[in-house]
PDB file of N, CA and C in Angstrom:
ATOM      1  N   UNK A   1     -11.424 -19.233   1.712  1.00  0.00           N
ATOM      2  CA  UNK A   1     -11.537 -19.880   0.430  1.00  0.00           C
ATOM      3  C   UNK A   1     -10.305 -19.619  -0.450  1.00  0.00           C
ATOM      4  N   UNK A   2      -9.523 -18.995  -0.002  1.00  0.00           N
ATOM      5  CA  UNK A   2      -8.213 -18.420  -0.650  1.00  0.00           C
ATOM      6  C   UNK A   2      -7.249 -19.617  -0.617  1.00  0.00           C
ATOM      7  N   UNK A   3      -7.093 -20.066  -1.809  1.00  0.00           N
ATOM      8  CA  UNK A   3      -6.140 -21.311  -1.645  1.00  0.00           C
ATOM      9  C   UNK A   3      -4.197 -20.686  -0.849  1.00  0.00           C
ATOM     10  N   UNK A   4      -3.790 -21.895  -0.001  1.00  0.00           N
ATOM     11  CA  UNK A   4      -2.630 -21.131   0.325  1.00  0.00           C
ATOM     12  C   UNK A   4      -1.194 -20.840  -0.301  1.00  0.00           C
ATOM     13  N   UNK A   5      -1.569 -21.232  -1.438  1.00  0.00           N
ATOM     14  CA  UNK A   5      -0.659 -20.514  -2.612  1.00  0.00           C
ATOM     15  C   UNK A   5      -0.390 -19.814  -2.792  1.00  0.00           C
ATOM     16  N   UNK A   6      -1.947 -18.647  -2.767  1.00  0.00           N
ATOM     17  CA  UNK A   6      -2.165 -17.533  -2.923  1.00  0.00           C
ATOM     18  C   UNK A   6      -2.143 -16.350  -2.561  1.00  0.00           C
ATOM     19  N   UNK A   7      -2.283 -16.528  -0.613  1.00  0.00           N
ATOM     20  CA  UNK A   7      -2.015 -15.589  -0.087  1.00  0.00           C
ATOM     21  C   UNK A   7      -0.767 -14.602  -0.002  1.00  0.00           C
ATOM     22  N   UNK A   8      -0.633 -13.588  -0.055  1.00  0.00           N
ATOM     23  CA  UNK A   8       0.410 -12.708  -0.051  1.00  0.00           C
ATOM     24  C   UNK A   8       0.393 -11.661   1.072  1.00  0.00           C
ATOM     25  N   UNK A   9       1.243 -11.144   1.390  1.00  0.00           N
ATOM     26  CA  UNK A   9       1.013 -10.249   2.547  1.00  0.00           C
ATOM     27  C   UNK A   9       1.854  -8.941   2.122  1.00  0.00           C
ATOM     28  N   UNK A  10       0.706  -8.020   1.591  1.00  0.00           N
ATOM     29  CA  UNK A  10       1.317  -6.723   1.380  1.00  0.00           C
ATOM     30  C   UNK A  10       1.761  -5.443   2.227  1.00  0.00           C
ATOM     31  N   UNK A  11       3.060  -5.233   2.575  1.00  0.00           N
ATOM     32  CA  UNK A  11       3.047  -3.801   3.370  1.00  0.00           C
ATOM     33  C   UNK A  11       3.637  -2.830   2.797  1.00  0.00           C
ATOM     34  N   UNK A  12       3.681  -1.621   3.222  1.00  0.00           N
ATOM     35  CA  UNK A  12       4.434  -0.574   2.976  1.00  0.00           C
ATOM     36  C   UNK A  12       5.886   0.186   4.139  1.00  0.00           C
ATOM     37  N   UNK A  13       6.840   0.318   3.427  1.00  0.00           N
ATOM     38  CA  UNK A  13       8.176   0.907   3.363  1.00  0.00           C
ATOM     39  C   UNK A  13       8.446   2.389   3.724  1.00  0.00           C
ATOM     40  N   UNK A  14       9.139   2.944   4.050  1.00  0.00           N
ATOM     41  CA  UNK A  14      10.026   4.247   4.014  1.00  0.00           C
ATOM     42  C   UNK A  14      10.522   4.049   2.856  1.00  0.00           C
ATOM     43  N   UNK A  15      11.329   4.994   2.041  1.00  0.00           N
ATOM     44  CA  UNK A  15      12.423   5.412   1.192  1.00  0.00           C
ATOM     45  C   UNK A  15      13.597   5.153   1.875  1.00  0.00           C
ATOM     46  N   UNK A  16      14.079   5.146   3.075  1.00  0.00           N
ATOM     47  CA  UNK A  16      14.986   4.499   3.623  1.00  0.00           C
ATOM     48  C   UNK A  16      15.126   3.392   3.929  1.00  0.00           C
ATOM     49  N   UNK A  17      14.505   2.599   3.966  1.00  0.00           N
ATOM     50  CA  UNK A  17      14.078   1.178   4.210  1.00  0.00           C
ATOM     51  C   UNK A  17      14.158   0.519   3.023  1.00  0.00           C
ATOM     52  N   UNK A  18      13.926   0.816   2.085  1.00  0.00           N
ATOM     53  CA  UNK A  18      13.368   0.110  -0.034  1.00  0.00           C
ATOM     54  C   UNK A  18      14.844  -0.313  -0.345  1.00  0.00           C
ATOM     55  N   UNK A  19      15.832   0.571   0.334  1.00  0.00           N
ATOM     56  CA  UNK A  19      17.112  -0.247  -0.501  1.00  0.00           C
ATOM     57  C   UNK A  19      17.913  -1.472   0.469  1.00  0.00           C
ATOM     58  N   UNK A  20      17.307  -1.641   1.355  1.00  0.00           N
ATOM     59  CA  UNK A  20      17.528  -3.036   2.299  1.00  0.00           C
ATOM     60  C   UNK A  20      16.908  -4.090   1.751  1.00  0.00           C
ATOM     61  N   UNK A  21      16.096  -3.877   1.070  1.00  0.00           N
ATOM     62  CA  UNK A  21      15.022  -5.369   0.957  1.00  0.00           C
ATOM     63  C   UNK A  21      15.211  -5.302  -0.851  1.00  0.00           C
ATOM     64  N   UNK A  22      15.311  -6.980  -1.043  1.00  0.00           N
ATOM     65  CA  UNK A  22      15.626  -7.560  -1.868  1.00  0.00           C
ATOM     66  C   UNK A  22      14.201  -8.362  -2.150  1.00  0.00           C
ATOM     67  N   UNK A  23      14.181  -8.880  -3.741  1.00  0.00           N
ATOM     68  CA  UNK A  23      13.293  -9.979  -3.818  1.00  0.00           C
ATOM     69  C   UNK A  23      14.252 -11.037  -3.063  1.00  0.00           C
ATOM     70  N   UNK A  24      13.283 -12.529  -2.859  1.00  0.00           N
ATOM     71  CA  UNK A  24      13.819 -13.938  -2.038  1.00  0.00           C
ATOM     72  C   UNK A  24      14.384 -13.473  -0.800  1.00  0.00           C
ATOM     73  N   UNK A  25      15.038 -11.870   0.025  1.00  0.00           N
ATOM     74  CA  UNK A  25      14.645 -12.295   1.431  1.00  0.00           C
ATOM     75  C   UNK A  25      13.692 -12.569   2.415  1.00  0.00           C
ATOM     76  N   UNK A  26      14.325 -13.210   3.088  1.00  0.00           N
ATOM     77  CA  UNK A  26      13.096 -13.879   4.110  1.00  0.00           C
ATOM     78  C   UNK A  26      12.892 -12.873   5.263  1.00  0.00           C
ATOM     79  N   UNK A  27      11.604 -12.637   5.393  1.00  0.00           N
ATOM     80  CA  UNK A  27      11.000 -11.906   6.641  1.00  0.00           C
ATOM     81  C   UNK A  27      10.180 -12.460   7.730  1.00  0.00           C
ATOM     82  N   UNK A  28       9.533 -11.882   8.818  1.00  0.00           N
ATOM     83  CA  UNK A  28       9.320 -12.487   9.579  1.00  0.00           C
ATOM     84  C   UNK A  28       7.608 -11.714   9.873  1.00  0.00           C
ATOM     85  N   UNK A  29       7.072 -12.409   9.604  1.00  0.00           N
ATOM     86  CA  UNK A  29       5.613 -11.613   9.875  1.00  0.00           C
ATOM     87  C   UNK A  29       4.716 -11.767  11.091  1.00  0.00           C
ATOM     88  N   UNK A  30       4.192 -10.901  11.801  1.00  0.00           N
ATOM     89  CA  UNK A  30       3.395 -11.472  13.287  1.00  0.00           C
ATOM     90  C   UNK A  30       1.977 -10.492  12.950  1.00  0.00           C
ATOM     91  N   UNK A  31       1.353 -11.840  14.044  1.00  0.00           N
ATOM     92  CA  UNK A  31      -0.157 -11.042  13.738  1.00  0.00           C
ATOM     93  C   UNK A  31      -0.707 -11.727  15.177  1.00  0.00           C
ATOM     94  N   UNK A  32      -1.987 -10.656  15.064  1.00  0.00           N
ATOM     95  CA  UNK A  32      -2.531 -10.987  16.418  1.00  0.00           C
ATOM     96  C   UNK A  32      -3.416 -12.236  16.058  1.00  0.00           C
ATOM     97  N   UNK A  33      -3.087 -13.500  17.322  1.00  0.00           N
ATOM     98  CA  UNK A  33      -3.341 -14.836  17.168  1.00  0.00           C
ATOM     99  C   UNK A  33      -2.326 -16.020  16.612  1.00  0.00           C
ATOM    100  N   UNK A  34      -1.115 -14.792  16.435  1.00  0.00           N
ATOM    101  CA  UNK A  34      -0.661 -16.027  15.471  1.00  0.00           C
ATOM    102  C   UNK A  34       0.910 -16.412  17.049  1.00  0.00           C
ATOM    103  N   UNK A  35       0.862 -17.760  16.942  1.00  0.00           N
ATOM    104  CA  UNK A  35       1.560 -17.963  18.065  1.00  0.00           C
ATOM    105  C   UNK A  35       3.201 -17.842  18.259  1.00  0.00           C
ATOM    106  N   UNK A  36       3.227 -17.753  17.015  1.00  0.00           N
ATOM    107  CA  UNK A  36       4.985 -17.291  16.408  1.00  0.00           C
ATOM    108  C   UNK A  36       4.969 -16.958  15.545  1.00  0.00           C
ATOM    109  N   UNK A  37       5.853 -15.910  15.089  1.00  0.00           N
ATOM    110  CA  UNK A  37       6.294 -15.170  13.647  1.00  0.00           C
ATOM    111  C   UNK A  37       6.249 -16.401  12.720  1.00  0.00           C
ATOM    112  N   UNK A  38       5.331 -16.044  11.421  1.00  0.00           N
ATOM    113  CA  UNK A  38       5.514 -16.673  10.009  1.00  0.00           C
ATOM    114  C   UNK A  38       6.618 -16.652   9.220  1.00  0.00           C
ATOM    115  N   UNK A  39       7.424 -17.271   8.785  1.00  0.00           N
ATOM    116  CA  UNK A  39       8.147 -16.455   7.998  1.00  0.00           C
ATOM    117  C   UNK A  39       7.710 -16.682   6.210  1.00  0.00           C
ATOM    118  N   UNK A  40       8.455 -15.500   5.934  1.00  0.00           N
ATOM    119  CA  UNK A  40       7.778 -15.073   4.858  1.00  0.00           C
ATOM    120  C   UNK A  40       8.824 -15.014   3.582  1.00  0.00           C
ATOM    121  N   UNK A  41       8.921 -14.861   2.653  1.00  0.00           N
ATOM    122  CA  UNK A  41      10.096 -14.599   1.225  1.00  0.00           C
ATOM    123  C   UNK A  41       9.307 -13.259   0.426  1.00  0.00           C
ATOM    124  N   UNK A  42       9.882 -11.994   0.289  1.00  0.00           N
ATOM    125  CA  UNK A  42       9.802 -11.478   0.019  1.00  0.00           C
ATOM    126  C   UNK A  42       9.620 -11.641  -1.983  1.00  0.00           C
ATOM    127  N   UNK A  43       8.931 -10.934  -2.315  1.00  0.00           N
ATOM    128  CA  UNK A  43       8.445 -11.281  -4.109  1.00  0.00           C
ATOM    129  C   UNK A  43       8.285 -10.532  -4.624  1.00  0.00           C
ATOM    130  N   UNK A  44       8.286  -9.124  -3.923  1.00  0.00           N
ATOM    131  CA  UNK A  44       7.991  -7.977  -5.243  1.00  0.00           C
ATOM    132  C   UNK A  44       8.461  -6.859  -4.159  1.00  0.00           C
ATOM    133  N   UNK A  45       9.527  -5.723  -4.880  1.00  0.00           N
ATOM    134  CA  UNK A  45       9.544  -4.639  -4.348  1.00  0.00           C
ATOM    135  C   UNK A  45       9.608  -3.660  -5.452  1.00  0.00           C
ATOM    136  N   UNK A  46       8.236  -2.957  -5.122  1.00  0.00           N
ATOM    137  CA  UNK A  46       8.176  -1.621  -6.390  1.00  0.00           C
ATOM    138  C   UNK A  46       9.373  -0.717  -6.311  1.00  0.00           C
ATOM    139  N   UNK A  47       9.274  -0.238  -7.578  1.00  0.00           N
ATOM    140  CA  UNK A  47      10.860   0.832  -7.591  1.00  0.00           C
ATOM    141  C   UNK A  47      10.097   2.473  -7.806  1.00  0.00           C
ATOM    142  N   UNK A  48       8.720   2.591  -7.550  1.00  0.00           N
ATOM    143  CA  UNK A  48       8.250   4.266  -7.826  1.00  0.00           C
ATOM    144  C   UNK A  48       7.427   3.995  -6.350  1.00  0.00           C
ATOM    145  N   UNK A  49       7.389   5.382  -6.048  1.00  0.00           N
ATOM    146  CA  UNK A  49       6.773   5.646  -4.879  1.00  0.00           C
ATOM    147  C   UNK A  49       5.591   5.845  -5.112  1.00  0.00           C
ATOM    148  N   UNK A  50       5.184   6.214  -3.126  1.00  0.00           N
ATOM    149  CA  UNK A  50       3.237   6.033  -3.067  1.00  0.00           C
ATOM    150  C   UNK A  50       3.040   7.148  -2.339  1.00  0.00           C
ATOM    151  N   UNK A  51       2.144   8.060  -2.160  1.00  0.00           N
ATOM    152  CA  UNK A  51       1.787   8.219  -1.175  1.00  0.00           C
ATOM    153  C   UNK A  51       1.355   6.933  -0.279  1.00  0.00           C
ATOM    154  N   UNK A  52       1.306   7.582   1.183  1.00  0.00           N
ATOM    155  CA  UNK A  52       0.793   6.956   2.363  1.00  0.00           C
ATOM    156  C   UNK A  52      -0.733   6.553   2.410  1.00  0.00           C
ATOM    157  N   UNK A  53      -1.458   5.169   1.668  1.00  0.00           N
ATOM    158  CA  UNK A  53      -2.623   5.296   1.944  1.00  0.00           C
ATOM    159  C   UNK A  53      -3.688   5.973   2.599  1.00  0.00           C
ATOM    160  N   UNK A  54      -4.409   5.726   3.008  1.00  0.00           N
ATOM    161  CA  UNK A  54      -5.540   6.777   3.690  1.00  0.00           C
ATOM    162  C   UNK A  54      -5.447   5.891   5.006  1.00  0.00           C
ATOM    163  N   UNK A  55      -5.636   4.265   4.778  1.00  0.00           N
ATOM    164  CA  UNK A  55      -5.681   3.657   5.785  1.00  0.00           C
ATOM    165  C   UNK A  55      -4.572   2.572   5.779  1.00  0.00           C
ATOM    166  N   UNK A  56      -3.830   3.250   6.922  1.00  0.00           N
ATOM    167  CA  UNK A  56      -2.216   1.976   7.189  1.00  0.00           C
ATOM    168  C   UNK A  56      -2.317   2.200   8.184  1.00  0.00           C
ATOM    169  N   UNK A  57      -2.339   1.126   8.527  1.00  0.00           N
ATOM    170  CA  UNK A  57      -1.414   0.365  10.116  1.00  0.00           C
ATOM    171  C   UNK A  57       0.155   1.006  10.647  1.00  0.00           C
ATOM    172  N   UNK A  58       0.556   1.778  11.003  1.00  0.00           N
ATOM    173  CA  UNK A  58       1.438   2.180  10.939  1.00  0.00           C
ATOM    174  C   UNK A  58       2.280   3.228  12.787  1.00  0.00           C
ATOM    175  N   UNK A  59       2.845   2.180  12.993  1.00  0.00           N
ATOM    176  CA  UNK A  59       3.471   3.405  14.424  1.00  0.00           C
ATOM    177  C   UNK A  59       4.013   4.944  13.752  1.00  0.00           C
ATOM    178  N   UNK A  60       4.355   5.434  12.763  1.00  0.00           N
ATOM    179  CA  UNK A  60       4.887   6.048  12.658  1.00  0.00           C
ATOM    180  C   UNK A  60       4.376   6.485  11.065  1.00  0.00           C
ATOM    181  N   UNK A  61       3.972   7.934  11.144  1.00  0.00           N
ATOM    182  CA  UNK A  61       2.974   8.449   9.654  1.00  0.00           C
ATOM    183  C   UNK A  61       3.908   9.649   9.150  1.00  0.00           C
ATOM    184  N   UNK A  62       4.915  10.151   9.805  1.00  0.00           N
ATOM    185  CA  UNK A  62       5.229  11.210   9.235  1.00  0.00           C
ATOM    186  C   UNK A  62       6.105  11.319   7.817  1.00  0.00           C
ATOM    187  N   UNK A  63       6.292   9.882   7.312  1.00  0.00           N
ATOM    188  CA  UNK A  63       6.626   9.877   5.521  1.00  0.00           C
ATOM    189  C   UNK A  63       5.509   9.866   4.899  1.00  0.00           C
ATOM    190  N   UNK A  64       5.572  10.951   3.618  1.00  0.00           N
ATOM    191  CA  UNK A  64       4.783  10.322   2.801  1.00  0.00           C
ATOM    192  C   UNK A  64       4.581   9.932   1.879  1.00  0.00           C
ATOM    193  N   UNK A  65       5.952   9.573   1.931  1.00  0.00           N
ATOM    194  CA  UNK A  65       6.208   8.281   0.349  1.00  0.00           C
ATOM    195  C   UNK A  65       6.375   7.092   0.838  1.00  0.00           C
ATOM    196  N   UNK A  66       5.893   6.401   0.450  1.00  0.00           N
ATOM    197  CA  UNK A  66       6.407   4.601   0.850  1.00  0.00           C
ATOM    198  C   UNK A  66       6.819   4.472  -0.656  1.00  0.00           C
ATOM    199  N   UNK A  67       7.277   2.716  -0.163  1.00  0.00           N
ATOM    200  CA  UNK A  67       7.124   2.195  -1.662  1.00  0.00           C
ATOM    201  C   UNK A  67       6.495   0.072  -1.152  1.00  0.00           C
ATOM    202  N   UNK A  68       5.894  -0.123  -1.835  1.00  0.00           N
ATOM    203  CA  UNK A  68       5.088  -1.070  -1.825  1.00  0.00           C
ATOM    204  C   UNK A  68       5.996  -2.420  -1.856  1.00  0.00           C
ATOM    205  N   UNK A  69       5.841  -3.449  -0.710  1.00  0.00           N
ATOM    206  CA  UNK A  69       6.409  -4.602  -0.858  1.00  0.00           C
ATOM    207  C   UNK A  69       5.124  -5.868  -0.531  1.00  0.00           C
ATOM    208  N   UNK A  70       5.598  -6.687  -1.191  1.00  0.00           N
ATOM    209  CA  UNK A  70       4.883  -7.919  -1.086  1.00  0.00           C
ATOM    210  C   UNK A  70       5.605  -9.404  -0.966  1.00  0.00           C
ATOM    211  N   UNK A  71       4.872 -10.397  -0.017  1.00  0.00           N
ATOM    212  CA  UNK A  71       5.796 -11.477   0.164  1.00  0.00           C
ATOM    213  C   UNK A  71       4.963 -12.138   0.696  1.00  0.00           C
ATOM    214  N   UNK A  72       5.501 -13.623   0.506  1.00  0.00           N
ATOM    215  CA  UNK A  72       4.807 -14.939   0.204  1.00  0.00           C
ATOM    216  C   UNK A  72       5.337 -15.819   1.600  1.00  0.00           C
ATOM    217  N   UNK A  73       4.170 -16.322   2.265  1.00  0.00           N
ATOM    218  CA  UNK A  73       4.528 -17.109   2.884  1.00  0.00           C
ATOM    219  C   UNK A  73       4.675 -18.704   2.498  1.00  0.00           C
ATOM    220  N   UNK A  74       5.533 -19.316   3.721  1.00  0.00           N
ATOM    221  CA  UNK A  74       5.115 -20.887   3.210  1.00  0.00           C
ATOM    222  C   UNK A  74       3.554 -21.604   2.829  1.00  0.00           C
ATOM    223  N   UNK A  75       3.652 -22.367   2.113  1.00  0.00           N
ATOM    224  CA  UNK A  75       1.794 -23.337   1.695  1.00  0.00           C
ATOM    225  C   UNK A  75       1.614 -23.852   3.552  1.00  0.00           C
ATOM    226  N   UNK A  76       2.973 -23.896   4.486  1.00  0.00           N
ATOM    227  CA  UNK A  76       2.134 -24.569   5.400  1.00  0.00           C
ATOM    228  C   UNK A  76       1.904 -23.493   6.335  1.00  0.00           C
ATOM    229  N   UNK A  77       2.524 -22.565   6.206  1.00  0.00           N
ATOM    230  CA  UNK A  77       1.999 -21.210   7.264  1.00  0.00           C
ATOM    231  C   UNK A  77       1.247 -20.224   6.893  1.00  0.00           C
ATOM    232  N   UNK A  78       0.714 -20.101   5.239  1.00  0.00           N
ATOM    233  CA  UNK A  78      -0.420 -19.361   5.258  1.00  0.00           C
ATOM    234  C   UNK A  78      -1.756 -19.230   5.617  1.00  0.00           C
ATOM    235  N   UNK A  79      -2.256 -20.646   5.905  1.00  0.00           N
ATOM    236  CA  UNK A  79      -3.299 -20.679   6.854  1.00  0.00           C
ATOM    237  C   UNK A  79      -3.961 -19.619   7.675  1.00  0.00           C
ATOM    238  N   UNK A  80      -2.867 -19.172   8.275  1.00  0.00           N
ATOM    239  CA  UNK A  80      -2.597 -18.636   9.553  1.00  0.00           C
ATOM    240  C   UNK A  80      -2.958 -17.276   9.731  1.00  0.00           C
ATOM    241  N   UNK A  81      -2.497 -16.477   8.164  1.00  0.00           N
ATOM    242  CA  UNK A  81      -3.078 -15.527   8.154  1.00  0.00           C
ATOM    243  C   UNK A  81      -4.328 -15.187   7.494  1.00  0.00           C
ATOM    244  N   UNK A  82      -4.986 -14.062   7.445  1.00  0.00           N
ATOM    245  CA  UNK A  82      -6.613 -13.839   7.197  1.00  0.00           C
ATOM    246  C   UNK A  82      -6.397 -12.376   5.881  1.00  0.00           C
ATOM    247  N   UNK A  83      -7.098 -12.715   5.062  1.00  0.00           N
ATOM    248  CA  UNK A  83      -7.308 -11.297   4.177  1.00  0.00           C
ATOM    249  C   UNK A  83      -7.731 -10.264   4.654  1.00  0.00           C
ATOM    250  N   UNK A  84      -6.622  -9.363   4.717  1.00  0.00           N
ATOM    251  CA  UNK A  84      -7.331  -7.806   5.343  1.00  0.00           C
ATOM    252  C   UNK A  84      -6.572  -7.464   6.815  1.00  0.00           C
ATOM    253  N   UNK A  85      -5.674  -8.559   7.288  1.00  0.00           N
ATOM    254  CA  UNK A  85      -5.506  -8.493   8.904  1.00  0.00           C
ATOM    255  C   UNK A  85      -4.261  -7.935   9.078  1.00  0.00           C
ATOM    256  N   UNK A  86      -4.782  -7.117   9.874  1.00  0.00           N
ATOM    257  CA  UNK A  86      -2.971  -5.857  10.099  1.00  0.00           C
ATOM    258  C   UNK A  86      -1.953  -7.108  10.784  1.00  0.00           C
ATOM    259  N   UNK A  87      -0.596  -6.626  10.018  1.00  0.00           N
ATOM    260  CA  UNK A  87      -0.038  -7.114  10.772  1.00  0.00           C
ATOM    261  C   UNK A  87       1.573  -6.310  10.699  1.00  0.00           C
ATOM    262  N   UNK A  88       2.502  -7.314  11.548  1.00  0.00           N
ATOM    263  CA  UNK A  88       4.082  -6.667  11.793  1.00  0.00           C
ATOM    264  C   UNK A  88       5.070  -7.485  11.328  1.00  0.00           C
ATOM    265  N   UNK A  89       5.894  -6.120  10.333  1.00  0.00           N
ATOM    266  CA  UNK A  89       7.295  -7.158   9.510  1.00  0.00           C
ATOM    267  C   UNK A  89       8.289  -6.510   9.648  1.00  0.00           C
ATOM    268  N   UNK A  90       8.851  -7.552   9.899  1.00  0.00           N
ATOM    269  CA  UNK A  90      10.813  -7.401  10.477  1.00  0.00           C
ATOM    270  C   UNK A  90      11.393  -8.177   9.364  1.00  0.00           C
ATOM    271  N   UNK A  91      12.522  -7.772   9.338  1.00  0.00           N
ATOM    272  CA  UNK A  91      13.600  -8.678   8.786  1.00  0.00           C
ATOM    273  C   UNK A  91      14.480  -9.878   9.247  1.00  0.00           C
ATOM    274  N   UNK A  92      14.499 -10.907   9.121  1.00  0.00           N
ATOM    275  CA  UNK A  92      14.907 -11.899   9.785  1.00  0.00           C
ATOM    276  C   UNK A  92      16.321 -11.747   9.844  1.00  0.00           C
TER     277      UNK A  92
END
């Protein structure tokens, strides 16, 4: 019911990673089902840190600061993804 305007796809960062990513770059998002990477435009990168949620998706836990990014896919490829569904982001 989420119009596809709306959807956003939030992940979390390293402290080494936060000064690579810009607002408006484009990323590349994959999820299970989806038949090719989405791509995505990046829209918000916080500038204070987080701890490491309780629950992240994550190969690798031993930071425990992130910092929070969010990014917008196209109106015709958000479909595609689902609220709540882990997924994997690269940089294009």
């Amino acid at each position: 019911m989420l119009p596809p305007g709306n959807v956003k796809v939030r992940f979390y960062v390293p402290e080494a990673v936060v000064g690579s990513l810009k607002n408006g770059q484009p990323i590349h998002i994959r999820c299970d089902g989806c038949a090719a990477p989405v791509a995505a435009k990046i829209t918000y990168v916080s500038n204070e840190a987080e701890f490491t949620p309780p629950v992240i998706y994550s190969n690798e836990t031993r930071r425990k600061l992130v910092f929070l990014i969010e990014a917008r896919p196209s109106t015709e490829d958000a479909p595609k993804l689902r609220p709540g569904q882990p997924v994997e982001v690269s940089q294009s």
